[in-house]
N, C-alpha and C. Protein backbone atom coordinates (compact mmCIF):
# COMPACT_ATOMS: atom_id res chain seq x y z
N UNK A 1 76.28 91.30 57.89
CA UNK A 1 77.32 92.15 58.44
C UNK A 1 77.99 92.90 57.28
N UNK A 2 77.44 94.10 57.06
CA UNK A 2 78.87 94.74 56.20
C UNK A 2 79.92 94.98 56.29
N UNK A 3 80.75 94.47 55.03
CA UNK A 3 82.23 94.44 54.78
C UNK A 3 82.39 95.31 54.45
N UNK A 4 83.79 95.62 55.38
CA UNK A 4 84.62 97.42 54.95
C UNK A 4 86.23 96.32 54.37
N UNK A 5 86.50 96.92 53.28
CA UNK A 5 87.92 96.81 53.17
C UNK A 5 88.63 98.13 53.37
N UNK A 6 89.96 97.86 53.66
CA UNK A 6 90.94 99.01 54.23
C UNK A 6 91.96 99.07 53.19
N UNK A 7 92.27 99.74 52.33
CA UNK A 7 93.89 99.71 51.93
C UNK A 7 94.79 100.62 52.75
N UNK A 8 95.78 99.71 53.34
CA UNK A 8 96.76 100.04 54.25
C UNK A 8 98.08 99.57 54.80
N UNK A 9 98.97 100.31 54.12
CA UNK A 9 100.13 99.58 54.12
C UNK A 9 101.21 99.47 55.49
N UNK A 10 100.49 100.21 56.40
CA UNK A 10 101.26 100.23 57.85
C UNK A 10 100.40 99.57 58.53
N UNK A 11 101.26 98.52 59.12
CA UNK A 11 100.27 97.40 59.22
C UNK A 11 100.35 97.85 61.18
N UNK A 12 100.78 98.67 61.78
CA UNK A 12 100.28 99.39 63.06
C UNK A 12 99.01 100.15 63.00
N UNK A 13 99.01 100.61 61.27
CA UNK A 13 97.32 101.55 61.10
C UNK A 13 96.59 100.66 61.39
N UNK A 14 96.63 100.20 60.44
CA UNK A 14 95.57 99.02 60.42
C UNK A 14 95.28 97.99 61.28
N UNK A 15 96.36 97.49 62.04
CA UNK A 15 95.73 97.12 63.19
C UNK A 15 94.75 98.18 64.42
N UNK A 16 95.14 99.10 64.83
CA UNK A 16 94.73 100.03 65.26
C UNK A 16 92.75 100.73 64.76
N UNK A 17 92.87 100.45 63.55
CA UNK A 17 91.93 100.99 63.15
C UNK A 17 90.88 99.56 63.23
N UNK A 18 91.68 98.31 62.72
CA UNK A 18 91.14 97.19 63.52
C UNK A 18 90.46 96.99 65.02
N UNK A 19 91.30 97.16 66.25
CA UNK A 19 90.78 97.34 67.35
C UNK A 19 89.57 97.84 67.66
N UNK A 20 89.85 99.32 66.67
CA UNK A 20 89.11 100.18 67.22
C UNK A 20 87.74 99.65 67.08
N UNK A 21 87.14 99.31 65.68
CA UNK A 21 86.20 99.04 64.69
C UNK A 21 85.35 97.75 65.74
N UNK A 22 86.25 96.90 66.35
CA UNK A 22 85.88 95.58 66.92
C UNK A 22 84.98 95.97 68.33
N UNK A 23 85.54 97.19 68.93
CA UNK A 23 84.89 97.45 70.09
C UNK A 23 84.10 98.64 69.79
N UNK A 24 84.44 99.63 68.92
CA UNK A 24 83.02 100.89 68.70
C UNK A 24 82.18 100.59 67.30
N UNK A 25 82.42 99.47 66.54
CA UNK A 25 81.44 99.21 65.41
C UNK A 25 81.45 97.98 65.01
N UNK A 26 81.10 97.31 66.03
CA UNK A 26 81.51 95.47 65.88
C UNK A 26 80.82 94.86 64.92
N UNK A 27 79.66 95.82 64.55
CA UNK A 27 78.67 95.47 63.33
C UNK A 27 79.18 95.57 61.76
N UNK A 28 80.79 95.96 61.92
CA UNK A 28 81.27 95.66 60.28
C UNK A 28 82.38 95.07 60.49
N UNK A 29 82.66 94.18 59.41
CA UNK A 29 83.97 93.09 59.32
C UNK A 29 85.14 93.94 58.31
N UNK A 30 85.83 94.34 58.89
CA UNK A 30 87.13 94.40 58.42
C UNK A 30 88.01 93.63 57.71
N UNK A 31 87.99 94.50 56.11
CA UNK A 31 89.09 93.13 55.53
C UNK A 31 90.31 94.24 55.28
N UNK A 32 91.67 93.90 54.84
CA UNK A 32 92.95 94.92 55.21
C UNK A 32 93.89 94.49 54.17
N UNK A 33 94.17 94.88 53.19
CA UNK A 33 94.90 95.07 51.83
C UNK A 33 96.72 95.81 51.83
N UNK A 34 97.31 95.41 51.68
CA UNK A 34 98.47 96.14 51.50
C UNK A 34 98.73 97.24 50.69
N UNK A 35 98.00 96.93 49.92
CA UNK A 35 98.92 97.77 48.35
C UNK A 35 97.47 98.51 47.49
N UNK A 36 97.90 99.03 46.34
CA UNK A 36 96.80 99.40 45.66
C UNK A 36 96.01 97.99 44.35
N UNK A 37 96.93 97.45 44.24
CA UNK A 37 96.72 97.00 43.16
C UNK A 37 96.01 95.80 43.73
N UNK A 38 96.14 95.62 44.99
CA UNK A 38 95.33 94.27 45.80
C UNK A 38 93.82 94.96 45.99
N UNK A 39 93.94 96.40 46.20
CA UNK A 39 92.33 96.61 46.45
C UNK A 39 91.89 96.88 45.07
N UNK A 40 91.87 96.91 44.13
CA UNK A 40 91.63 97.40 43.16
C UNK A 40 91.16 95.92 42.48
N UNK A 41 91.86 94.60 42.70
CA UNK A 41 91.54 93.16 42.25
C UNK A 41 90.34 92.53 43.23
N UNK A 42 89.95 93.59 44.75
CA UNK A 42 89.40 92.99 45.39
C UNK A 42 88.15 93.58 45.41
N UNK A 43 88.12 94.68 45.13
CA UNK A 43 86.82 95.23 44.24
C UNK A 43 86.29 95.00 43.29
N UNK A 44 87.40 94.56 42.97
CA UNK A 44 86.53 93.67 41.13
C UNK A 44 86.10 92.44 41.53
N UNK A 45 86.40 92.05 42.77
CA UNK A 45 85.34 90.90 42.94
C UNK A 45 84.23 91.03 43.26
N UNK A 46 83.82 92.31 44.21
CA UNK A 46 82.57 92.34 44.45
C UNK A 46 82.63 91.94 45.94
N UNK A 47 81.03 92.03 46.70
CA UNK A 47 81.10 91.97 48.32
C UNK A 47 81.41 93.06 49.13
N UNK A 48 82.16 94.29 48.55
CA UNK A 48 82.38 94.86 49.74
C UNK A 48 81.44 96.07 49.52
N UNK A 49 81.30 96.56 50.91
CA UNK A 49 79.97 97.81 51.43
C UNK A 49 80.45 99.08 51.19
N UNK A 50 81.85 99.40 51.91
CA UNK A 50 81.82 100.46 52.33
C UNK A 50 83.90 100.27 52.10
N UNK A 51 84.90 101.22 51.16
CA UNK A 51 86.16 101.44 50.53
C UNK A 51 86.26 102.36 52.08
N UNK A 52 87.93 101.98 52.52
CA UNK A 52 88.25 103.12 53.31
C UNK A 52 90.25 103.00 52.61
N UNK A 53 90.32 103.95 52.53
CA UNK A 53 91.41 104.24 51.22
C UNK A 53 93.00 104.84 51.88
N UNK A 54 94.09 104.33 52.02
CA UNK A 54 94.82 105.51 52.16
C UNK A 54 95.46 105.69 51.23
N UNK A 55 96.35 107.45 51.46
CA UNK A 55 96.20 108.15 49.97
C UNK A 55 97.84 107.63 49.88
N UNK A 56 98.49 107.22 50.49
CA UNK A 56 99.93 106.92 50.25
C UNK A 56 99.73 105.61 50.18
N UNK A 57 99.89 104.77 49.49
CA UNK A 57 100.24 103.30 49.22
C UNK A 57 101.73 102.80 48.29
N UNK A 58 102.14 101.78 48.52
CA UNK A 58 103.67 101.34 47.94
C UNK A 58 103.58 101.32 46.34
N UNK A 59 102.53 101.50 45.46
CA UNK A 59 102.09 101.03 44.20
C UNK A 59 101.26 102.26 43.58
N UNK A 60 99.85 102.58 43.93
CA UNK A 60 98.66 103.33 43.77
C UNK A 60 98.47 104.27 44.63
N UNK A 61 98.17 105.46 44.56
CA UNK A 61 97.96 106.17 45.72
C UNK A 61 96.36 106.11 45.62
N UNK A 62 95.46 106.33 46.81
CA UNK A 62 93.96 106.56 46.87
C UNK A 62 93.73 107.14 46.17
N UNK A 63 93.65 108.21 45.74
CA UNK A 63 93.03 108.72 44.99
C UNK A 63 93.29 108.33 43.53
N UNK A 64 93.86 107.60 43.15
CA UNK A 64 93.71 107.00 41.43
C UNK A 64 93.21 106.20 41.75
N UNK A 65 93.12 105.13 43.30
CA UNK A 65 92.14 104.28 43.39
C UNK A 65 90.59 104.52 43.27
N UNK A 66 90.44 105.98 43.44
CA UNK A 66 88.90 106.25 43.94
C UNK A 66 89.01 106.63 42.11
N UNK A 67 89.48 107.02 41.44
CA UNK A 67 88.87 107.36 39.91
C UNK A 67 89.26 106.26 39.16
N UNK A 68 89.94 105.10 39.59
CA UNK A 68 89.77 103.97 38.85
C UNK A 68 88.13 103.94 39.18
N UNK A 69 87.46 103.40 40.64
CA UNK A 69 86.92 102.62 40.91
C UNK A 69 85.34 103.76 40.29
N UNK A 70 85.68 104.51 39.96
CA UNK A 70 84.55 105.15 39.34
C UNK A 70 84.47 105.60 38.03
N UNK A 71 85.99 105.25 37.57
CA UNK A 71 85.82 105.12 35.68
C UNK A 71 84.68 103.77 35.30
N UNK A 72 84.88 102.19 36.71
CA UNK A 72 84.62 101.21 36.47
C UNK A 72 83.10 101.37 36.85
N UNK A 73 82.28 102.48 37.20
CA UNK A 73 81.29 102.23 37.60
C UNK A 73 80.71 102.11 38.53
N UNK A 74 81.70 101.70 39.72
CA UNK A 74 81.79 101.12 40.85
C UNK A 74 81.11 101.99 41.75
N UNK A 75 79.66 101.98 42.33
CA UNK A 75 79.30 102.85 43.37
C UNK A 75 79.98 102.84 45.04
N UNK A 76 80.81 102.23 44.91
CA UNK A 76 80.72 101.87 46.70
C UNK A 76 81.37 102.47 47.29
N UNK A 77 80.61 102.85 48.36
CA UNK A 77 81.43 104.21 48.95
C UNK A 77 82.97 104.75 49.05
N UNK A 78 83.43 105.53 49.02
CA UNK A 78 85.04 105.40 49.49
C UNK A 78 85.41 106.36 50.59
N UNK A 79 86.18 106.52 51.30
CA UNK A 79 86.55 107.05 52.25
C UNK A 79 88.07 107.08 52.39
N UNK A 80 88.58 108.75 51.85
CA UNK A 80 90.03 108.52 52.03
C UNK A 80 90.50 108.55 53.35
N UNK A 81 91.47 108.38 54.02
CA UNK A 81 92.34 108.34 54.83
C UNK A 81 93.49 108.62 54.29
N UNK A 82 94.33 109.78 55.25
CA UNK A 82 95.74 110.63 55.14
C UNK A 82 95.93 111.08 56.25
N UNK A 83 97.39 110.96 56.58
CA UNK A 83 97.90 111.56 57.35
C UNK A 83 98.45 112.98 56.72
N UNK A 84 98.15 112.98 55.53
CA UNK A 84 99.00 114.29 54.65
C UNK A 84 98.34 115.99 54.39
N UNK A 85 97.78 115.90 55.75
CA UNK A 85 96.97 117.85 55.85
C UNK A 85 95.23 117.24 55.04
N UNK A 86 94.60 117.81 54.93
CA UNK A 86 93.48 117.89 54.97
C UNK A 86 92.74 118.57 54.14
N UNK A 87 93.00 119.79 53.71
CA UNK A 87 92.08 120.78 53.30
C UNK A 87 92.46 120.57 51.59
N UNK A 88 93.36 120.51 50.78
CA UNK A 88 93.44 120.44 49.76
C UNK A 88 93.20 118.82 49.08
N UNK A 89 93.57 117.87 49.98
CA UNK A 89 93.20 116.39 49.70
C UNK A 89 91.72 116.13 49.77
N UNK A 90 91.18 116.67 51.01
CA UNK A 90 89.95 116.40 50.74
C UNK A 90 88.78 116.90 49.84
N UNK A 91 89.19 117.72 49.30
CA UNK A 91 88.83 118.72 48.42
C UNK A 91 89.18 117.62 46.66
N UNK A 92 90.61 117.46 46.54
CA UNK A 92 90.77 116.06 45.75
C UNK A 92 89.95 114.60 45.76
N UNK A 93 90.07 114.16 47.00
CA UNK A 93 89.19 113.19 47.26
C UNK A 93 88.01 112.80 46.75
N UNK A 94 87.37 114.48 47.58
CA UNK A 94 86.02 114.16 47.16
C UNK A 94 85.56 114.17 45.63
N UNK A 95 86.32 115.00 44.84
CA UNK A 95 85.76 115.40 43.17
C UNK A 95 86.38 114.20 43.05
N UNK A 96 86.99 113.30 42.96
CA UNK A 96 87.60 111.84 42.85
C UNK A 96 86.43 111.16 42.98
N UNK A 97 85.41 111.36 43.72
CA UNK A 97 84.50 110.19 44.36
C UNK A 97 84.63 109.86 45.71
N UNK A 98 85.15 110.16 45.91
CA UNK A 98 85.14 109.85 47.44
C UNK A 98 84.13 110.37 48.39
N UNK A 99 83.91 109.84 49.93
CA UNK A 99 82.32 110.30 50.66
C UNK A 99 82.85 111.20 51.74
N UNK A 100 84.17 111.32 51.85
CA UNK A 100 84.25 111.91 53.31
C UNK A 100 86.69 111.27 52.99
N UNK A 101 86.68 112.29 54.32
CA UNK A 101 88.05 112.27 54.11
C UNK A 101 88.33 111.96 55.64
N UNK A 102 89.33 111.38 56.22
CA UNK A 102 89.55 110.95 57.40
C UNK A 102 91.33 111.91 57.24
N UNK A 103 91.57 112.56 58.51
CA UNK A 103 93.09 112.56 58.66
C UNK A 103 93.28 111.58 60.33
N UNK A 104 94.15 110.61 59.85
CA UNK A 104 95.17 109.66 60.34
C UNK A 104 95.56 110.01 61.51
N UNK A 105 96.37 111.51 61.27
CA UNK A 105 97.19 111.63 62.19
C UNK A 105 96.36 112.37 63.25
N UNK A 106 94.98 112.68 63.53
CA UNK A 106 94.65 113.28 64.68
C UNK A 106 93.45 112.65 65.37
N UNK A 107 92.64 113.21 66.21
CA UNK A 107 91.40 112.44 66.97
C UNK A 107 90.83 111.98 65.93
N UNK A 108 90.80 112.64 64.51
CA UNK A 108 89.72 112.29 63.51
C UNK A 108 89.80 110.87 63.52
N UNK A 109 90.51 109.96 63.91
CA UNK A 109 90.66 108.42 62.65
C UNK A 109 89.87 108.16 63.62
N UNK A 110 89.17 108.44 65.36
CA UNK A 110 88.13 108.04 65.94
C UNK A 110 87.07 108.01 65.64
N UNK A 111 86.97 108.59 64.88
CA UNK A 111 84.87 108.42 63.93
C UNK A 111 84.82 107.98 62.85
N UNK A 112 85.78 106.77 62.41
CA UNK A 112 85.82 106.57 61.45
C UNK A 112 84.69 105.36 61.72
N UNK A 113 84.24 104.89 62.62
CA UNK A 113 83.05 103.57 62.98
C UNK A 113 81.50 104.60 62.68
N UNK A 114 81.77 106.04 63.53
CA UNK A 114 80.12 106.81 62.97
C UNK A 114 80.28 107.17 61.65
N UNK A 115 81.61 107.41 60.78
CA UNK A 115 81.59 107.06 59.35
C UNK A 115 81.01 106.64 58.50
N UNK A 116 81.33 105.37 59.02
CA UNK A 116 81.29 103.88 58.18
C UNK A 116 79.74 103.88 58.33
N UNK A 117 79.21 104.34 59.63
CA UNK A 117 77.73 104.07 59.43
C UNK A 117 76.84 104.86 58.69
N UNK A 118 77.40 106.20 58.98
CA UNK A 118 76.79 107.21 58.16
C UNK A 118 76.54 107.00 56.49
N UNK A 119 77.58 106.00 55.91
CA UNK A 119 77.74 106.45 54.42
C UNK A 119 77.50 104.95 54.32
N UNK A 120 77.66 103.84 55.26
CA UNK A 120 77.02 102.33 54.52
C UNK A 120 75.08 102.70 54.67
């Protein structure tokens, strides 16, 4: 079963994005991080498939997460998530490393399961 971790500090996202994942992509396990500095220790462990990132966190924002995790080498996919507009973040994102950009606040955070499959 591939593991997706989430960094996500609204813990209504993340449940939500939980739900969703359980009934349209039951084929990946969800793990759910608060902060930046927790995903960033939990990547250095190793195990996970597929990074889904948001760009506001209490500590790190995503995107220093996605150029940490690729100063370190780290191939594994990332996927930002923002509620914060679209066109200039994802544009950041991606030269960051990142595979694809999700916005939060609209239908988009619904394909985030044909996502996850597309890029694991």
């Amino acid at each position: 079963m591939p593991k997706v971790l989430y960094a996500e500090d609204e813990p209504t996202i993340a449940a939500m994005v939980r739900d969703y994942l359980a009934v349209k992509a039951p084929e990946f396990q969800l793990e759910v991080v608060p902060d930046g500095r927790t995903c960033l220790q939990r990547m250095g462990a190793g195990g996970i498939d597929v990074l889904l990132v948001d760009l506001v966190l209490p500590d790190i924002d995503g995107l220093q997460i996605i150029t940490e995790l690729a100063a370190r080498g780290d191939a594994t996919p990332a996927v930002m998530i923002s509620s914060h507009g679209q066109n200039a973040l994802a544009v950041q994102a991606l030269r960051a490393g990142a595979v694809d950009c999700i916005d939060k606040s609209t239908s988009q955070v619904l394909e985030v399961g044909t996502i996850l499959r597309h890029v694991h």
